[in-house]
Protein backbone atom coordinates (compact mmCIF):
# COMPACT_ATOMS: atom_id res chain seq x y z
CA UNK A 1 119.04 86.99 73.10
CA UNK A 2 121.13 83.95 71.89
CA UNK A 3 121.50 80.41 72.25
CA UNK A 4 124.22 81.12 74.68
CA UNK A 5 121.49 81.16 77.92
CA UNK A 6 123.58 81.16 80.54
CA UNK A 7 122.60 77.85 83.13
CA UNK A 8 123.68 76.47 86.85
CA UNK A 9 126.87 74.36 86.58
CA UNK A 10 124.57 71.18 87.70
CA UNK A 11 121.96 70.11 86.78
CA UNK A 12 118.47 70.38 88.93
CA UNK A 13 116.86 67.60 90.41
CA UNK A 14 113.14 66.94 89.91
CA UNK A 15 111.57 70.35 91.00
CA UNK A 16 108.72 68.85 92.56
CA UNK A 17 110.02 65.62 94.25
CA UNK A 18 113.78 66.56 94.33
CA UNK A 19 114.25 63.07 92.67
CA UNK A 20 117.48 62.22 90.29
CA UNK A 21 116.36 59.63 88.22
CA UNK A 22 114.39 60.40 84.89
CA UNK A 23 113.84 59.41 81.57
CA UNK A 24 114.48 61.20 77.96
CA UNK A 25 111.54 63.56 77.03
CA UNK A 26 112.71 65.67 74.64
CA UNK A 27 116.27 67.03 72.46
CA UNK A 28 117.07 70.50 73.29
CA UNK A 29 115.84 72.55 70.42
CA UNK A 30 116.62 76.39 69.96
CA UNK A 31 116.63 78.30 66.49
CA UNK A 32 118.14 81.74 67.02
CA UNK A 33 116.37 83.29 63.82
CA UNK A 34 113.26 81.83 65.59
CA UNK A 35 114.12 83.83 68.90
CA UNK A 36 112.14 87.71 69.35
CA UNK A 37 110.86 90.08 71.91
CA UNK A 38 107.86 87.69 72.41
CA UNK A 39 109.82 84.15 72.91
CA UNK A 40 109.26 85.32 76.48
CA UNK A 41 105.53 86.45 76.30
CA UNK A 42 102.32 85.01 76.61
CA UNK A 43 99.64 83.53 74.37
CA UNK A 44 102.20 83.35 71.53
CA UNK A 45 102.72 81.95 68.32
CA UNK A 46 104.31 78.78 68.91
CA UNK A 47 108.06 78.88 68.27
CA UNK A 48 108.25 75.28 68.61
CA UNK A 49 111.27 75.51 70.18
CA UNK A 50 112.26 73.79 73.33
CA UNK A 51 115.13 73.19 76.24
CA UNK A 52 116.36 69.44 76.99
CA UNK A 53 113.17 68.09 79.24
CA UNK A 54 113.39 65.06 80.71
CA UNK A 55 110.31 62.87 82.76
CA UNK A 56 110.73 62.37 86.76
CA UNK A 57 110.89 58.49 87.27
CA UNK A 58 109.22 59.43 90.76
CA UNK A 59 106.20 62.32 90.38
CA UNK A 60 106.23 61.83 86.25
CA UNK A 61 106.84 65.57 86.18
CA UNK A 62 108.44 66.59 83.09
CA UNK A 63 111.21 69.68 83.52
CA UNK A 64 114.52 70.90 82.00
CA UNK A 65 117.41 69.83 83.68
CA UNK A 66 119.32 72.66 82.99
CA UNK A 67 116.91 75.79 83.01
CA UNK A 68 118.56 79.38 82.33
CA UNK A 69 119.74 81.05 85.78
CA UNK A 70 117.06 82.93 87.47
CA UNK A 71 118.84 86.35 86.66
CA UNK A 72 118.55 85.53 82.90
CA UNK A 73 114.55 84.59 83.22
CA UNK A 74 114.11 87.53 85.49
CA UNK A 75 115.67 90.38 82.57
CA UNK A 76 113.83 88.49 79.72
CA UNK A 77 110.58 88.60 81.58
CA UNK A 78 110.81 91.65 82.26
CA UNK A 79 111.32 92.91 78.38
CA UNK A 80 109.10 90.75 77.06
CA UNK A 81 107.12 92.33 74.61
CA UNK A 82 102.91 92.14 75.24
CA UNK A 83 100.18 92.29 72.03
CA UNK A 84 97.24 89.47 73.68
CA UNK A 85 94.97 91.55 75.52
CA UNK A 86 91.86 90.03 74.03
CA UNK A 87 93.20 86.75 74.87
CA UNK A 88 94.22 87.47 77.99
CA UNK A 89 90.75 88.68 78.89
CA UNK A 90 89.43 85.13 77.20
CA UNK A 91 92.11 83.35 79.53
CA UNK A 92 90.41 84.98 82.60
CA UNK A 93 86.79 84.66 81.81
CA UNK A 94 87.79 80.41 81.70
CA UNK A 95 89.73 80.91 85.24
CA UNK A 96 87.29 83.02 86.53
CA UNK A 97 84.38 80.30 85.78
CA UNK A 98 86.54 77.58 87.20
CA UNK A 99 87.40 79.26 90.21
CA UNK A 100 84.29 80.83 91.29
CA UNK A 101 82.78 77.50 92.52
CA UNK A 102 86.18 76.89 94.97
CA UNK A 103 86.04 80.13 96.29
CA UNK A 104 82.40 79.86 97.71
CA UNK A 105 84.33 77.59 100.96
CA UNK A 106 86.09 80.71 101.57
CA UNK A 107 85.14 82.75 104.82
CA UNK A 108 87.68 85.36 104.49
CA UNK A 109 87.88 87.54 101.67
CA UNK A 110 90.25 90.16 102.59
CA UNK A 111 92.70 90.21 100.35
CA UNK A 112 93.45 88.13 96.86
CA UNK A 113 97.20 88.13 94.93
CA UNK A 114 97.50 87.38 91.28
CA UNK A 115 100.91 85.84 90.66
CA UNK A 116 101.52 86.46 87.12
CA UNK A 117 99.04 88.92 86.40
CA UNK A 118 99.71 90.03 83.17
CA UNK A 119 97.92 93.18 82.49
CA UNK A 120 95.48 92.04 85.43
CA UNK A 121 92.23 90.96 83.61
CA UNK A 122 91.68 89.03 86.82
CA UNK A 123 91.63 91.52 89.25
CA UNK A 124 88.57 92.96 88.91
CA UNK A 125 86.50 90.14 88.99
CA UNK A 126 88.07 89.39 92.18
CA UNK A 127 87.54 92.49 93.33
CA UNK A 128 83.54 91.70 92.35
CA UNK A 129 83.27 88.36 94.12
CA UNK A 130 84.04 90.75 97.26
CA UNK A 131 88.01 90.38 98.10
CA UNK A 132 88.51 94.43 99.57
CA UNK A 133 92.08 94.23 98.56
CA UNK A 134 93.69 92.89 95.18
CA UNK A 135 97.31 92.72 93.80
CA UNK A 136 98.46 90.78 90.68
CA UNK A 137 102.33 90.48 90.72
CA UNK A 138 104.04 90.76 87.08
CA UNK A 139 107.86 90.62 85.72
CA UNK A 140 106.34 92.06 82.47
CA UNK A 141 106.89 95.99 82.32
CA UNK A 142 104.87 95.88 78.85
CA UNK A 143 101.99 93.77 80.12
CA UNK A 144 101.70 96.35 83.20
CA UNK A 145 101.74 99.51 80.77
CA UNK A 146 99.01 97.55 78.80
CA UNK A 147 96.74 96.92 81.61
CA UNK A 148 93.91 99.52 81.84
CA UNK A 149 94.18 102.79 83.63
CA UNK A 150 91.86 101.30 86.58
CA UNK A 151 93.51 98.75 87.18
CA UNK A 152 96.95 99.23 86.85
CA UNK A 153 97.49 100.79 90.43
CA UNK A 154 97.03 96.65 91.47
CA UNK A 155 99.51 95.16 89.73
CA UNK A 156 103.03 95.57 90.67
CA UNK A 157 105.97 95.08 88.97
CA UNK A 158 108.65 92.13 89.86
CA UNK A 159 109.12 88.32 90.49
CA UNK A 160 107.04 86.53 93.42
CA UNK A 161 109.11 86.33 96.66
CA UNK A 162 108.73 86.47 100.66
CA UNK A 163 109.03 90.28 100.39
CA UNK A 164 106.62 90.88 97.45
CA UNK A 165 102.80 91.25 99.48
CA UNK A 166 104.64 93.38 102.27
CA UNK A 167 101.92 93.37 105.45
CA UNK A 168 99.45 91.79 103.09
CA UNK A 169 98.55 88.15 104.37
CA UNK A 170 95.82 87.23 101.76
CA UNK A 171 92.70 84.01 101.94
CA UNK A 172 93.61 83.45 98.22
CA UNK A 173 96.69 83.26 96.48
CA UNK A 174 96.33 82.22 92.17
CA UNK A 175 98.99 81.30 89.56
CA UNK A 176 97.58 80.35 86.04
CA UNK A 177 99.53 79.43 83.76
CA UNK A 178 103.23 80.61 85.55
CA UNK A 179 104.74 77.90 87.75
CA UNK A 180 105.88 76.33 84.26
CA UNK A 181 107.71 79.30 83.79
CA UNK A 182 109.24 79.22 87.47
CA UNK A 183 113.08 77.69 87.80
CA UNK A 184 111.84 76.41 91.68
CA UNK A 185 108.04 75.84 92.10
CA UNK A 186 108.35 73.84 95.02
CA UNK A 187 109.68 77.12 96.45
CA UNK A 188 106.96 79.11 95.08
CA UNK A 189 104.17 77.09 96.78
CA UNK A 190 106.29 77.12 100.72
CA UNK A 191 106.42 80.66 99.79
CA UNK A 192 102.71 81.07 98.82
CA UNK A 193 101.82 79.01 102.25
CA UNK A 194 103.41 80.78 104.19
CA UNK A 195 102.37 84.30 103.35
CA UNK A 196 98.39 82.68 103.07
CA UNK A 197 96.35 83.23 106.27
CA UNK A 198 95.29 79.94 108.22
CA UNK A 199 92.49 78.50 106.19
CA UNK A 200 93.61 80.39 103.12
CA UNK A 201 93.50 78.76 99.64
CA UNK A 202 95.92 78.48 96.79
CA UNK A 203 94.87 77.68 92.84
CA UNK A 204 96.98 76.96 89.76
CA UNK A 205 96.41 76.58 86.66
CA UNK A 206 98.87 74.70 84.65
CA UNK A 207 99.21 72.62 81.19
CA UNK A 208 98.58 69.00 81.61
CA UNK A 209 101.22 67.12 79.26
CA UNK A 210 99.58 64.05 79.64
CA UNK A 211 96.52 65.48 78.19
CA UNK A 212 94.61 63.61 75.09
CA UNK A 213 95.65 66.49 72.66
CA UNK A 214 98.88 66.94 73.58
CA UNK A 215 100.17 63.54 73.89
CA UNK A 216 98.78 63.57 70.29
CA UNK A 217 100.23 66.67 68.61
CA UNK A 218 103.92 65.52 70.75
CA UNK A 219 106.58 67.31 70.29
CA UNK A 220 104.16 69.92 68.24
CA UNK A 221 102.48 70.80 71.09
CA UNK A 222 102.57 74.15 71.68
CA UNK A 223 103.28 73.41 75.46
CA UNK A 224 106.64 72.60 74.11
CA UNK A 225 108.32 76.09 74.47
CA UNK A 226 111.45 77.25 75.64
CA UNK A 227 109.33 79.38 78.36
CA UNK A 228 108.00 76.09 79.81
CA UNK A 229 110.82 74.98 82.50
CA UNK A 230 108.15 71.84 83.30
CA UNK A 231 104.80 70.49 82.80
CA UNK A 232 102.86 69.00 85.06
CA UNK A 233 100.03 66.35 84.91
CA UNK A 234 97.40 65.68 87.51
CA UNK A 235 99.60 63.25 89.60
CA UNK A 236 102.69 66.19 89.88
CA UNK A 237 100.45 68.96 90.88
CA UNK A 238 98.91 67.14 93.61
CA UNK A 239 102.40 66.55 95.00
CA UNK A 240 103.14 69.82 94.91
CA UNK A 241 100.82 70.96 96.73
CA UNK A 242 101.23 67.82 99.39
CA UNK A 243 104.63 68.91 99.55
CA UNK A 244 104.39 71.98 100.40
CA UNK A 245 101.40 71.47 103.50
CA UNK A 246 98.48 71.75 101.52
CA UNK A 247 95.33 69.90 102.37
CA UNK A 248 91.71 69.17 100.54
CA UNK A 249 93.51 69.17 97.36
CA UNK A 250 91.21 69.30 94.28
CA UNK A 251 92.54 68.64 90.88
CA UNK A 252 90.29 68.66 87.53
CA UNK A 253 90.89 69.58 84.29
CA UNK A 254 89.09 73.14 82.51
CA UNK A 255 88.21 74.56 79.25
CA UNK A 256 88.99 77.78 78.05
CA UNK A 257 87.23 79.53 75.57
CA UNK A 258 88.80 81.84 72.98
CA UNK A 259 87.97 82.92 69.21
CA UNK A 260 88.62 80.77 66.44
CA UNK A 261 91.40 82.59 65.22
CA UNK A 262 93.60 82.35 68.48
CA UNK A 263 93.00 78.57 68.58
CA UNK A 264 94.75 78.32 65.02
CA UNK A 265 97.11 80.43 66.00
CA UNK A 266 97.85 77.29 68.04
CA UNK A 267 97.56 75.12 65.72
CA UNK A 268 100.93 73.15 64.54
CA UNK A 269 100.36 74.16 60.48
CA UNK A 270 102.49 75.67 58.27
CA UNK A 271 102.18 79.67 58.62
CA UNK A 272 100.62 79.88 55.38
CA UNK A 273 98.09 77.64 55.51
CA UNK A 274 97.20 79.51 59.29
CA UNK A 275 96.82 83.11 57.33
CA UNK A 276 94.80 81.51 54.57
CA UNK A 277 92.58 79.96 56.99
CA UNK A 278 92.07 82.77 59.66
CA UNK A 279 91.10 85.14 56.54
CA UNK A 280 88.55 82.84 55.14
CA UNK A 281 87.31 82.84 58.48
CA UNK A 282 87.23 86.88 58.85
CA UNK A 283 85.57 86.34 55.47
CA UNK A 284 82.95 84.21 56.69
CA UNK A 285 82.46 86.79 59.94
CA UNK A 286 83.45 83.60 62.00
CA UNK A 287 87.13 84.42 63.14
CA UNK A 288 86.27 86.08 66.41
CA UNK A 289 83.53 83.38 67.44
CA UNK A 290 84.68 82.47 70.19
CA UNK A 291 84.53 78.37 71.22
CA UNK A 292 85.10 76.33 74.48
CA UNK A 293 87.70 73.49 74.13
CA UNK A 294 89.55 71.38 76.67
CA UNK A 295 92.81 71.66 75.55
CA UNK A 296 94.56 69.91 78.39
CA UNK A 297 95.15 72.79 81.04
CA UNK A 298 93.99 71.83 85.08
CA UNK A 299 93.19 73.32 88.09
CA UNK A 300 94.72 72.85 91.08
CA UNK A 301 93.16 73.73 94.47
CA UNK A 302 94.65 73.43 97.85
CA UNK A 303 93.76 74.66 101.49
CA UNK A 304 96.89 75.78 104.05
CA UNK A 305 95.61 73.61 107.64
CA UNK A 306 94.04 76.20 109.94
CA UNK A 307 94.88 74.71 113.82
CA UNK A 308 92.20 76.66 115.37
């Protein structure tokens, strides 16, 4: 995997809006001694590398002009490499909290679908809030072979698309943390509304770059990665949703809670300084508390009309 990413000969308009006219975000940065089989995983250590991103004039969305083709994201996806199990399980726990309250207004809970699964910590719990059939959908071979032997036969294997649920028409569709990742989200959520049942609900979770800590850290903000094809804020997700026929739309930001450790992980310090700190901590028996911070991530909730 090189510089060389191979991109559409024009550039995309505003993914949300479909507006032209932007302003400068941020250079195109890519380090190919920086590039490995996890530039394309999850819950990384920041790379801090980044393509050209721009800001919508319109929606204030921020996105890359000129993402890599869909074939490219779909084969490095797929190979990613996978090592944040624990994590992923602390990423789920947050969602799970968040979402349970939303999901009380549902009266149908046939069927739930996962987009971007990962190794499925998810599923489960919906399958304990009483959904009677779950599926997480995930690119990621290595995040499938990682997922536990129960829960593996609910996650399958590819990108999200008209074809993926099959006769499945679900009362909940999620995304957390993907539709940065996704060259055509607008797509995504026409896609997602069409294949949820009449009263059916859709929630994202997605980084907020107009958050307080990451309009402080900048350009070091680990939400400036070469995965991230846009970031939304509050006023972007909201017309996303809009857009694509979605009504009592809820938007409000969450905290996730993970241990010590991961949060430096985060952190944009010198790698040194990280190690030094993260063994003082295992020292001190305080590396794997885990502790609740609002970090600038927000959930998203909208309901497709029901005409009956």
């Amino acid at each position: 995997m090189t510089t060389d990413i191979p991109r559409p000969h024009q550039e995309r308009c505003c993914p949300v809006c479909a507006s032209t006219t932007y302003l400068p975000f941020a250079d195109e940065h890519i380090d190919d001694r920086k590039i490995s089989g996890f530039t394309y995983s999850s819950r990384k250590i920041p790379e801090f590398m980044c393509l050209r991103l721009v800001r919508c004039a319109s929606c204030t969305l921020v996105y890359a002009p000129s993402p890599p083709d869909r074939r490219f994201l779909a084969e490095a996806y797929a190979a990613a490499d996978y090592d944040s199990g624990e994590e992923a399980q602390c990423a789920a726990n947050s969602y799970a909290s968040a979402l349970a309250p939303c999901i009380e207004k549902l009266g149908d809970f046939s069927a739930a679908v996962d987009v971007g699964a990962g190794s499925g910590p998810l599923l489960p719990w919906l399958r304990e809030v009483g959904f009677q059939n779950v599926l997480g959908i995930e690119p990621s071979r290595a995040a499938i072979h990682a997922a536990p032997a129960c829960v593996r036969p609910m996650l399958r294997e590819g990108m999200f698309g008209p074809d993926s649920l099959g006769e499945m028409r679900p009362s909940l569709i999620c995304s957390f943390m993907t539709l940065e990742h996704m060259d055509d989200p607008g797509t995504f959520m026409k896609t997602a509304s069409a294949l949820l049942k009449p009263g059916g609900m859709v929630a994202l979770v997605v980084h907020n770059w107009q958050g307080v800590l990451n309009r402080a850290l900048g350009l070091r903000s680990p939400i400036i990665d070469i995965e991230h094809l846009q970031l939304f804020n509050p006023t972007s997700a909201d017309i996303l949703l809009k857009n694509a026929g979605f009504e009592h739309i809820h938007v409000r930001s969450i905290c996730n809670r993970y241990p010590l450790r991961y949060w430096l992980r985060l952190a944009p310090f010198p790698a040194f300084l990280k190690m030094a700190t993260i063994k003082t901590l295992q020292a001190l028996s305080l590396a794997d508390v885990k502790v609740p911070m609002n970090v600038g991530n927000i959930l998203a909730v909208g309901t497709k009309p029901n005409p009956c």
